[in-house]
N, C-alpha and C. Protein backbone atom coordinates (compact mmCIF):
# COMPACT_ATOMS: atom_id res chain seq x y z
N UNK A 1 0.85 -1.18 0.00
CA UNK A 1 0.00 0.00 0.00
C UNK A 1 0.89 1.24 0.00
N UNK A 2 0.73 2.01 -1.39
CA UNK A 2 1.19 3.27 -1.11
C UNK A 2 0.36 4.17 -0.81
N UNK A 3 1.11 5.66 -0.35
CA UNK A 3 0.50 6.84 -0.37
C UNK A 3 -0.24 7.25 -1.07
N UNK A 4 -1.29 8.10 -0.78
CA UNK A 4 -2.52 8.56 -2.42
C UNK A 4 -1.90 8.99 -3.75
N UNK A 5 -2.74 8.77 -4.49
CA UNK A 5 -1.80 9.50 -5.89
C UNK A 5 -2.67 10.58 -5.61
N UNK A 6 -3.10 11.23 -4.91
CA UNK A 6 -3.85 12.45 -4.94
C UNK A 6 -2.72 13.13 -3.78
N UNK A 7 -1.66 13.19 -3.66
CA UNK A 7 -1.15 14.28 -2.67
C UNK A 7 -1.34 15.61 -3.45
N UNK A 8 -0.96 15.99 -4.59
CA UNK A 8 -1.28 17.27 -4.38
C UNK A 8 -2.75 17.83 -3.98
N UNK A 9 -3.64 17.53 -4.26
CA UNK A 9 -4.91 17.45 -3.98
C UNK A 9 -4.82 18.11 -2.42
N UNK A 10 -4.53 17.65 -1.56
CA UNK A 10 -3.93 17.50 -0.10
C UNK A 10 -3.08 19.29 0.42
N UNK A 11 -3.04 20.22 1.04
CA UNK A 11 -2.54 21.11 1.00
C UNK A 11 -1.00 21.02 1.98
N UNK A 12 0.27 21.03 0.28
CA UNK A 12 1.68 20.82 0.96
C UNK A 12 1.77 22.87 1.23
N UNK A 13 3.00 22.34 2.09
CA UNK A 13 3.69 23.28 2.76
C UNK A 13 3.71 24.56 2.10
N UNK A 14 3.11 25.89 2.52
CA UNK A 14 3.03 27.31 1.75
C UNK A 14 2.08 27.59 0.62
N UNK A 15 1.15 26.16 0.55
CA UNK A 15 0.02 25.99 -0.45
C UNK A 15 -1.41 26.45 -0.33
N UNK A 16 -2.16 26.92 -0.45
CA UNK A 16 -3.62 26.50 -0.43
C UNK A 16 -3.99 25.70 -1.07
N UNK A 17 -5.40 24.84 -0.45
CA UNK A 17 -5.57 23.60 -1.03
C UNK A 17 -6.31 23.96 -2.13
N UNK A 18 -5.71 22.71 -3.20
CA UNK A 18 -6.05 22.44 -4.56
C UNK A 18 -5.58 23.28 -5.24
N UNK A 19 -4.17 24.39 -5.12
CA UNK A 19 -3.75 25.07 -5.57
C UNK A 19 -2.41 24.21 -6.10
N UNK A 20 -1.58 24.61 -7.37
CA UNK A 20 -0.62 23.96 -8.07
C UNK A 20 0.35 24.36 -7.47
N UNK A 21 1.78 23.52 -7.59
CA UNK A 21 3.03 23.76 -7.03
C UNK A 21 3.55 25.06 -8.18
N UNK A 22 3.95 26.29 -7.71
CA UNK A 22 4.39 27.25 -8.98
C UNK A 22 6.18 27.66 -8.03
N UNK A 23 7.20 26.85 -9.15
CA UNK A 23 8.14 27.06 -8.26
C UNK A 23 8.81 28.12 -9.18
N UNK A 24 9.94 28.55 -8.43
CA UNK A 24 11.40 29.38 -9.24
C UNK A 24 12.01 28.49 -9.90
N UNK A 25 13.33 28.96 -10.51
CA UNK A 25 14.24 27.83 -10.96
C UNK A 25 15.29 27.51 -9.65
N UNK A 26 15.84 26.48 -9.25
CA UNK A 26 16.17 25.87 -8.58
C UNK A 26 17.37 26.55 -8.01
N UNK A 27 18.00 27.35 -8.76
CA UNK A 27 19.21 27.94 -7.58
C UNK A 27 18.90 29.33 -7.21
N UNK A 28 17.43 29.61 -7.43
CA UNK A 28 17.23 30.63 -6.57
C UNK A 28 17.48 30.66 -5.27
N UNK A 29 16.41 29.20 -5.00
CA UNK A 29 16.46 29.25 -3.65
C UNK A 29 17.99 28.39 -2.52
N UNK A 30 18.34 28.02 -3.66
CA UNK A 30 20.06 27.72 -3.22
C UNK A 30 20.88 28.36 -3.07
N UNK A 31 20.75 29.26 -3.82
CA UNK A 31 21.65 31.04 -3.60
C UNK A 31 20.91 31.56 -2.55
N UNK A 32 19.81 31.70 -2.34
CA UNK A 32 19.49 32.13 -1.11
C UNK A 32 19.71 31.51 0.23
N UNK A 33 19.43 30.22 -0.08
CA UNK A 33 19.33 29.45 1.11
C UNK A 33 21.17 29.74 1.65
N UNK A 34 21.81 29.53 0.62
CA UNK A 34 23.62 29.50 1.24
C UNK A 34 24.01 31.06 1.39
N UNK A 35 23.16 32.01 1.49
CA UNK A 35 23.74 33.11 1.34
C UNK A 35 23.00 33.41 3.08
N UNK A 36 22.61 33.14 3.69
CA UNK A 36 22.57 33.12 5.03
C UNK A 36 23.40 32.25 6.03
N UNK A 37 24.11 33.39 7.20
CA UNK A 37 24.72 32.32 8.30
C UNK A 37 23.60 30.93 8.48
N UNK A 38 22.12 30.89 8.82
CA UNK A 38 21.95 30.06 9.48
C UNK A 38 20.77 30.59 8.42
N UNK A 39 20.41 29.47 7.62
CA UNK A 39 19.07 29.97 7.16
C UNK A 39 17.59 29.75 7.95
N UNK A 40 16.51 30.61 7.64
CA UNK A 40 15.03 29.90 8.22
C UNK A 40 14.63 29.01 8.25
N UNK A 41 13.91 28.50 8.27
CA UNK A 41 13.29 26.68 8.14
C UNK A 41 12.52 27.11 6.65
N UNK A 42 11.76 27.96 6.72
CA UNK A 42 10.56 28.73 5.58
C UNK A 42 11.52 28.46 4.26
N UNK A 43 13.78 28.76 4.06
CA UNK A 43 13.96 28.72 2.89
C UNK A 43 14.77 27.32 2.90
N UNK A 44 14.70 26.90 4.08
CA UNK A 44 15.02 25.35 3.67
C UNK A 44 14.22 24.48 3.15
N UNK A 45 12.66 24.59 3.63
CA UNK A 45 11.78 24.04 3.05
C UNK A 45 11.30 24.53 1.41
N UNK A 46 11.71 25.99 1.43
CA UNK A 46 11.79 26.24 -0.24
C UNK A 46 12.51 25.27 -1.16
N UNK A 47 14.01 25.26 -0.74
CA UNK A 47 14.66 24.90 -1.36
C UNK A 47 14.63 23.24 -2.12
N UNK A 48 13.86 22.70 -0.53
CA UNK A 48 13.50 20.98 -0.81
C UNK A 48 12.38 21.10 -1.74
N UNK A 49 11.25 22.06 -1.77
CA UNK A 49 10.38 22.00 -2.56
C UNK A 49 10.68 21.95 -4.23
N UNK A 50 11.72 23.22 -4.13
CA UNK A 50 12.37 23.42 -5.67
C UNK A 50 13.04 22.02 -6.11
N UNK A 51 13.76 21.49 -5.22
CA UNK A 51 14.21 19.80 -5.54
C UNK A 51 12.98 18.92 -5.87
N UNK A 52 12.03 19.25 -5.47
CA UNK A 52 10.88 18.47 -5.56
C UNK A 52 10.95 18.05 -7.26
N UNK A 53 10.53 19.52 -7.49
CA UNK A 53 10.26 20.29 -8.56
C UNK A 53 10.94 19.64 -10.20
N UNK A 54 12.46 19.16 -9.06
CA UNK A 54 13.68 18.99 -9.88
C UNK A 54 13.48 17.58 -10.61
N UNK A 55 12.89 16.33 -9.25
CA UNK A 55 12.93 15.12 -9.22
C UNK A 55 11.66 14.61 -9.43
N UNK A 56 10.43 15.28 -9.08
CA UNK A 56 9.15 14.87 -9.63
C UNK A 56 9.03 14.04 -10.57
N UNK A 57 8.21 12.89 -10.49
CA UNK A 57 7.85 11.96 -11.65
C UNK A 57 9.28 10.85 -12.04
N UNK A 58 10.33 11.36 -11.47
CA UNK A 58 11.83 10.21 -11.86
C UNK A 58 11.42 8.79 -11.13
N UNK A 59 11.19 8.04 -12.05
CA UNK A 59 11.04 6.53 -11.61
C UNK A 59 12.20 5.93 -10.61
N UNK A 60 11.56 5.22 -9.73
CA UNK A 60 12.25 4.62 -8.74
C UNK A 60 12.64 3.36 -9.50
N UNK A 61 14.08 3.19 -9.26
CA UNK A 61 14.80 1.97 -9.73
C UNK A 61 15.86 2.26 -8.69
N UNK A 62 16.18 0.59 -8.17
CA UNK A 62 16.93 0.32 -6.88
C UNK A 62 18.44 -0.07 -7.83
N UNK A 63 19.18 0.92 -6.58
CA UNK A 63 20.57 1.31 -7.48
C UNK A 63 20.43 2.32 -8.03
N UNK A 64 19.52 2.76 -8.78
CA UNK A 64 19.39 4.26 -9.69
C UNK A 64 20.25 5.15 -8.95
N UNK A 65 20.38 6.34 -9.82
CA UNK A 65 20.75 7.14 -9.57
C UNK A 65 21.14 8.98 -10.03
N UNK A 66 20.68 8.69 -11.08
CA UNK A 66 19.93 10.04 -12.19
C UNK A 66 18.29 9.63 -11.87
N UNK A 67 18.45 10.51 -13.01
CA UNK A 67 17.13 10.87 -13.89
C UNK A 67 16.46 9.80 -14.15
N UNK A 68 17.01 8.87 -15.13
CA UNK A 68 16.27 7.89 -15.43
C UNK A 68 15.82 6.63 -14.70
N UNK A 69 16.15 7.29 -13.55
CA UNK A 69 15.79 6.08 -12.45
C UNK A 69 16.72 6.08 -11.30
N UNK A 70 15.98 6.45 -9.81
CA UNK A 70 16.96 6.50 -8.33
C UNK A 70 16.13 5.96 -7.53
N UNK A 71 16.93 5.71 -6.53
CA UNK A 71 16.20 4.71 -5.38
C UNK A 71 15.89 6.00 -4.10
N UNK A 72 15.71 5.63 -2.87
CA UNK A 72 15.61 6.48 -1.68
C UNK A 72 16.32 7.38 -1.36
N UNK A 73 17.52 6.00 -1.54
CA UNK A 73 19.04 6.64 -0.72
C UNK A 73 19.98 7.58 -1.62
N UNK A 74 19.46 7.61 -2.70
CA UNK A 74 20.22 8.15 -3.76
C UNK A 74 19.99 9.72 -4.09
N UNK A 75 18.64 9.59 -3.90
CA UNK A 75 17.76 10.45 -3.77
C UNK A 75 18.25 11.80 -2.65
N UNK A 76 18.06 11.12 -1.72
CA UNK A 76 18.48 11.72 -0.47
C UNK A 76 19.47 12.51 -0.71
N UNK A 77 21.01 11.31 -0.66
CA UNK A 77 22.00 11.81 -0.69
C UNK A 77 22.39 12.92 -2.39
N UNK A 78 21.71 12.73 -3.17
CA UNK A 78 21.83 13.83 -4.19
C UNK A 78 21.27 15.10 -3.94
N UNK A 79 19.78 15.71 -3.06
CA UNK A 79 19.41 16.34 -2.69
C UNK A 79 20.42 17.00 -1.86
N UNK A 80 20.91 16.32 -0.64
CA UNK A 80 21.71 16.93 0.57
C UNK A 80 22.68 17.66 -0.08
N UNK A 81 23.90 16.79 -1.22
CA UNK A 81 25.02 17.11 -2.15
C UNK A 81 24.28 18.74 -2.28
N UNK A 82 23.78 19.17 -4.01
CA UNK A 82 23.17 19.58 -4.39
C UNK A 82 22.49 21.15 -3.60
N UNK A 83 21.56 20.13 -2.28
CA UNK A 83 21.10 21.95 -2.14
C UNK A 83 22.11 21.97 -0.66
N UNK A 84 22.38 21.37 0.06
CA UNK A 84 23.14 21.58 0.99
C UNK A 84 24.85 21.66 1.13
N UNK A 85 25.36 21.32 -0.29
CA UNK A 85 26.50 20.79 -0.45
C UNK A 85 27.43 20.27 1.06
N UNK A 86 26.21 18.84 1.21
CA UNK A 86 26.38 18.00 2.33
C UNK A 86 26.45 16.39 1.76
N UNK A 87 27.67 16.02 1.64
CA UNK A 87 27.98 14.71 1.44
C UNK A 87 27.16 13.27 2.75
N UNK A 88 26.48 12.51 2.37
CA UNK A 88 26.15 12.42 2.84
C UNK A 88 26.71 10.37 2.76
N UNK A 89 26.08 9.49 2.82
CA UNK A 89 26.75 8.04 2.32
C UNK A 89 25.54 7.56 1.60
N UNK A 90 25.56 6.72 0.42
CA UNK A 90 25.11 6.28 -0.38
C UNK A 90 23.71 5.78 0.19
N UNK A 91 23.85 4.70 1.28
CA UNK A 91 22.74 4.09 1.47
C UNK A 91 22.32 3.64 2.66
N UNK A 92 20.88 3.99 2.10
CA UNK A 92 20.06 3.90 4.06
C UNK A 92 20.87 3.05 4.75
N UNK A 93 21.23 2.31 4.80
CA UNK A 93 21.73 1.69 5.47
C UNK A 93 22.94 2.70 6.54
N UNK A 94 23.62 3.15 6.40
CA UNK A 94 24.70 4.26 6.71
C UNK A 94 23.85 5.46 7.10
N UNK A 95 22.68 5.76 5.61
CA UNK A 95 22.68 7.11 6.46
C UNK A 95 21.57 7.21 7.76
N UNK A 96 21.07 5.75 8.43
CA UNK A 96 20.65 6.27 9.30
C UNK A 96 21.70 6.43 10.76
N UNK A 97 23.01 6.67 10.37
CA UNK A 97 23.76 6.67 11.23
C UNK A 97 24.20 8.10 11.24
N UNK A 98 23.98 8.88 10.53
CA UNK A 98 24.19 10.15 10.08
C UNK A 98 23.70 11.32 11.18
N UNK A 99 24.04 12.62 11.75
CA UNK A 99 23.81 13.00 12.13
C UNK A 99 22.96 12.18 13.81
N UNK A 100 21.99 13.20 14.57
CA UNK A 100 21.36 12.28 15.65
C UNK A 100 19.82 12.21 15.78
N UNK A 101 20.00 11.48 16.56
CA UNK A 101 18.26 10.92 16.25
C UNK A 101 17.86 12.08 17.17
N UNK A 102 16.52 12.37 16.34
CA UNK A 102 15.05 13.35 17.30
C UNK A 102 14.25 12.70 16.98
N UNK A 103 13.39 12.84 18.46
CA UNK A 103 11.65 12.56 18.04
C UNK A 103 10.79 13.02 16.95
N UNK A 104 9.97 12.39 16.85
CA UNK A 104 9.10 12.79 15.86
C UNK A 104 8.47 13.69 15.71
N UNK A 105 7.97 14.90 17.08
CA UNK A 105 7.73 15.63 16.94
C UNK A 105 8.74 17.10 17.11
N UNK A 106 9.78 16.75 16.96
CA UNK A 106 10.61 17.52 16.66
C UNK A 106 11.30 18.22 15.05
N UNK A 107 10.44 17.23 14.49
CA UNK A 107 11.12 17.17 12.87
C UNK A 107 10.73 19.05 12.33
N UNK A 108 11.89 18.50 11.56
CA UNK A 108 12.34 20.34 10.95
C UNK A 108 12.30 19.99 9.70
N UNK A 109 12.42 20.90 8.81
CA UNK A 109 12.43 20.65 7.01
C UNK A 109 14.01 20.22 6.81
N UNK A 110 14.48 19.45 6.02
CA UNK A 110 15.62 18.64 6.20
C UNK A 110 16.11 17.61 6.57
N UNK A 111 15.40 17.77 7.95
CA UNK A 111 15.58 15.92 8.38
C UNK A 111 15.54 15.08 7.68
N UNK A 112 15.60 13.38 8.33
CA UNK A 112 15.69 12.58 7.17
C UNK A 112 14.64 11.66 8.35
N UNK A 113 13.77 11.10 7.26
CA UNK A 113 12.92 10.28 7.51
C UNK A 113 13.11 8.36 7.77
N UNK A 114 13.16 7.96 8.06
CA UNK A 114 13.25 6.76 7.85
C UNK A 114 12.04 5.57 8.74
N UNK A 115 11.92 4.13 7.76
CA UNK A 115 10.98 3.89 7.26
C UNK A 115 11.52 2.04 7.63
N UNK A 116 10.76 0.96 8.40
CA UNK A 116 10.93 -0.15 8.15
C UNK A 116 10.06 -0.93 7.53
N UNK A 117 9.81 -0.86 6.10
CA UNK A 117 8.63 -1.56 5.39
C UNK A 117 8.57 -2.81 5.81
N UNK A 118 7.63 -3.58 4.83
CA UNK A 118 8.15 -5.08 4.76
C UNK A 118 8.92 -5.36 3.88
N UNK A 119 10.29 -6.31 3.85
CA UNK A 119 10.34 -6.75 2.68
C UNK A 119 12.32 -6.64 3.57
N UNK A 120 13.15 -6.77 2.50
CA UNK A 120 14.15 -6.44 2.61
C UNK A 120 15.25 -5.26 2.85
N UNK A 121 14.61 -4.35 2.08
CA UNK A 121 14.92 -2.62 2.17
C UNK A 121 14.30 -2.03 3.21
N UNK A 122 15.01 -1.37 4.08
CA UNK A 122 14.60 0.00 5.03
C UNK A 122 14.22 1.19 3.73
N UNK A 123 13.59 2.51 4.16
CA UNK A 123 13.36 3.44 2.95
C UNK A 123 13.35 4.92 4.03
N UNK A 124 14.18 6.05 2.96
CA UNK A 124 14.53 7.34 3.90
C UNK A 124 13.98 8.06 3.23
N UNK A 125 13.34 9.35 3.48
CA UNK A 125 12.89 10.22 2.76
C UNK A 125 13.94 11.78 3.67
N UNK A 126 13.02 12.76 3.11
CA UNK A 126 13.41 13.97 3.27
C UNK A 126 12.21 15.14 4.21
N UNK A 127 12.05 15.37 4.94
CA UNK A 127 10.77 16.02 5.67
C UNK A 127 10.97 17.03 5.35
N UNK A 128 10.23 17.79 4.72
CA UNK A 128 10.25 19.24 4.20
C UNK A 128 8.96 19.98 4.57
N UNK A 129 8.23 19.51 5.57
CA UNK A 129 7.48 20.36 6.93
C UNK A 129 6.02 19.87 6.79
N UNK A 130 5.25 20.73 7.64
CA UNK A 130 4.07 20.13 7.73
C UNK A 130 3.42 18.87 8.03
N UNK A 131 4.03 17.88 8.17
CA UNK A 131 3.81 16.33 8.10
C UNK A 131 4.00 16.14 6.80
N UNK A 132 4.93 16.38 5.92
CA UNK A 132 4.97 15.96 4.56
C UNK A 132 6.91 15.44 4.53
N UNK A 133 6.77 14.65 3.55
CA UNK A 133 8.02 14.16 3.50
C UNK A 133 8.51 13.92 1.71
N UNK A 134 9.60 14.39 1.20
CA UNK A 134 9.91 13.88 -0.05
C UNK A 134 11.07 12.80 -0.19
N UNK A 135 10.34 11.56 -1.25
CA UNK A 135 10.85 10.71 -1.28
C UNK A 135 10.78 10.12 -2.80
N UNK A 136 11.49 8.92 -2.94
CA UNK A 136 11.41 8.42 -3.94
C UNK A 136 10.42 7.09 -3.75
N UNK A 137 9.77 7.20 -4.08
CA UNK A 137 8.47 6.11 -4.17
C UNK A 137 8.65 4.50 -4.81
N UNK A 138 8.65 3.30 -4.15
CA UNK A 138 8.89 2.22 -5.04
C UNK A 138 7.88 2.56 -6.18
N UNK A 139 6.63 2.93 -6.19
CA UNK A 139 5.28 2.61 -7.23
C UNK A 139 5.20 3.69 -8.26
N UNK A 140 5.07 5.04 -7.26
CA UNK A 140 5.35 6.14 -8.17
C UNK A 140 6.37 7.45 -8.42
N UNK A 141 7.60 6.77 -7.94
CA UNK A 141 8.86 7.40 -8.46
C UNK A 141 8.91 8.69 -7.24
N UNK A 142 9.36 9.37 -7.56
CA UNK A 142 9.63 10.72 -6.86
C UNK A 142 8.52 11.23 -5.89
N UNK A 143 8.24 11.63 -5.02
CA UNK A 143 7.13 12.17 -4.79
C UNK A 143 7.01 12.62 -3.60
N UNK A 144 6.41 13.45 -2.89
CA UNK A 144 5.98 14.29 -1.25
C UNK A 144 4.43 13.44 -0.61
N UNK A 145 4.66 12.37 0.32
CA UNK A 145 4.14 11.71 0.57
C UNK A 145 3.48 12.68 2.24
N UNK A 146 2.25 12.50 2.91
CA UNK A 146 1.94 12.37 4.16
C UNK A 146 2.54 11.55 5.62
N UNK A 147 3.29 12.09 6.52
CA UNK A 147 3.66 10.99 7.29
C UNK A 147 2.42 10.62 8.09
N UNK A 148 1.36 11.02 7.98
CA UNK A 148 -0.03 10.79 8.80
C UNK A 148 -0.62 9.43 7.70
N UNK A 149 -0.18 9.78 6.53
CA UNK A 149 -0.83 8.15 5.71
C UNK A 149 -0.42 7.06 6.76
N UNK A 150 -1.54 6.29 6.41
CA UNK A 150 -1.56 4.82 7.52
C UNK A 150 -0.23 3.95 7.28
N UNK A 151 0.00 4.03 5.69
CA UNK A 151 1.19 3.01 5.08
C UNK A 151 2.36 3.64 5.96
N UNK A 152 3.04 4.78 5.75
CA UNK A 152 3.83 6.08 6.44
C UNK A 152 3.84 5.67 7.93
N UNK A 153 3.00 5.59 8.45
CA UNK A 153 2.42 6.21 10.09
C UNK A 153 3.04 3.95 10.66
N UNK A 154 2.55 3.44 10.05
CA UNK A 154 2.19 1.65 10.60
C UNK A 154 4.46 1.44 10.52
N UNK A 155 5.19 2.16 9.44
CA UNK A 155 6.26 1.68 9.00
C UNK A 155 7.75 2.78 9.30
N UNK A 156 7.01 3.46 10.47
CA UNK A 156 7.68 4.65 10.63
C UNK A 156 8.44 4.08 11.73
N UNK A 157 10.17 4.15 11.71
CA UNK A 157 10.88 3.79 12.87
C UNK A 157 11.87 4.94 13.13
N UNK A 158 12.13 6.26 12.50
CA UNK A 158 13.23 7.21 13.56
C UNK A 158 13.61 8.33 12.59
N UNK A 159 13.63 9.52 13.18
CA UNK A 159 14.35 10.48 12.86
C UNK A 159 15.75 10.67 12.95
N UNK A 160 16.51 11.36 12.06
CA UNK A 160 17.79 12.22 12.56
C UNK A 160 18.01 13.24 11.89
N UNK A 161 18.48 14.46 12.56
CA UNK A 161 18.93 15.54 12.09
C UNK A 161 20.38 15.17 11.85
N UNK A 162 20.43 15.56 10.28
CA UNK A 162 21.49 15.87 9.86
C UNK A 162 21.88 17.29 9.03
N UNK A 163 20.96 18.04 9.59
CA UNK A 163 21.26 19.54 9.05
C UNK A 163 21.51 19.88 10.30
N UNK A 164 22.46 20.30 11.56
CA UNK A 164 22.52 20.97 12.19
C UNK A 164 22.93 22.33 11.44
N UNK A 165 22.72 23.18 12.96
CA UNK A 165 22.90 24.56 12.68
C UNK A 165 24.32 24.91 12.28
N UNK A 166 25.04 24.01 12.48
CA UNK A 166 26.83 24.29 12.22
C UNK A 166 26.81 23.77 10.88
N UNK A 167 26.18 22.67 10.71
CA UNK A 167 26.19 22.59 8.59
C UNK A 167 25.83 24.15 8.47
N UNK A 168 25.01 24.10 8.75
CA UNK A 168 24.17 25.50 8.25
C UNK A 168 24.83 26.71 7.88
N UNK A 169 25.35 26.84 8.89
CA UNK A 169 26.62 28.48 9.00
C UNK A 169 27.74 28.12 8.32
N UNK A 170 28.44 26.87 8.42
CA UNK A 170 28.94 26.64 7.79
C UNK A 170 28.65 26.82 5.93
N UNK A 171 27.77 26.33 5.39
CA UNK A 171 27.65 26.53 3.96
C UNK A 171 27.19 27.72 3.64
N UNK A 172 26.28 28.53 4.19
CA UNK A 172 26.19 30.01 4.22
C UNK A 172 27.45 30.68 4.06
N UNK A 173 28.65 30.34 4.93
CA UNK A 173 29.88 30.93 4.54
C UNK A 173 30.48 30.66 3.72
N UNK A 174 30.75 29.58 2.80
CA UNK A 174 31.14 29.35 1.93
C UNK A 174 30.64 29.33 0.63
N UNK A 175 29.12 30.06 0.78
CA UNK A 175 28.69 30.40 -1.45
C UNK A 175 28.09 31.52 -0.98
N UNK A 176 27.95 32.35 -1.99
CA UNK A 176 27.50 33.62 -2.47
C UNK A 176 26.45 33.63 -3.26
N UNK A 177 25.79 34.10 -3.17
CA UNK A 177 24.49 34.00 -4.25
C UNK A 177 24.37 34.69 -5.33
């Protein structure tokens, strides 16, 4: 059981409902986001959105890793690269060792989600606020799922922050927008 194919339908983060995702081009909000010591949560969650934007509709294939097909972990760690220029390790497996665990109701836009389905694979996403999370979907590829969905909510095992505030200041000091 996956998530609805109706999430947008659903009102994500800075949306009104049944209103369309209308983004910038993608290093707007990356030039912005790194051009602050410590950015807001409001342009971190921009920035994951604009990734959204980036990865939407890319079919999930295990191992992938472009366009034409990425898995969770790939996903992840290309996002982090990319808008955080935060190396991160290839696969869930590792990165839930990454940074430290918070509760669940602590989650910030950035965090990383993680997930014990059934089957063989653990699965990580990206929380980019509201109870919403972006991930790469086994069924339908890329996508900003509900962590309140039952599938989400029944297979949910731990948070960790791996954006602290010292990534943060840190990459702010080092690009210019």
């Amino acid at each position: 059981m996956e998530p609805p194919e109706d999430y947008f339908a659903m009102t994500l983060p800075g949306m009104t409902k049944g209103s369309t995702p209308q983004m910038s081009p993608i290093n707007n909000s990356v030039a912005q986001l790194r051009s602050f010591q410590t950015p807001p949560p409001t342009l971190v969650r921009q920035a994951l959105m604009e990734q959204h934007q980036r990865w939407a509709g890319t079919p999930y294939r295990i191992g992938g890793t472009s366009a034409r097909g990425i898995d969770c972990s790939a996903l992840v760690r290309n996002v982090f690269r990319d808008t955080f220029d935060l190396e991160l390790p290839r696969s869930t497996y590792d990165q839930v060792n990454e940074g430290r665990p918070i509760d669940r109701q602590e989650l910030q836009a950035g965090d990383l989600v993680f997930f014990q389905p059934p089957g063989r694979y653990n699965h990580v996403g990206i929380y980019v606020g509201d109870g919403y999370f972006l991930h790469a979907s086994t069924s339908q590829g890329v996508i900003i799922s509900s962590l309140d969905n039952s599938y989400w909510q029944r297979y949910y095992w731990q948070s960790r922050r791996a954006l602290e505030p010292t990534n943060l200041a840190y990459l702010g000091s080092n690009f210019t927008p």
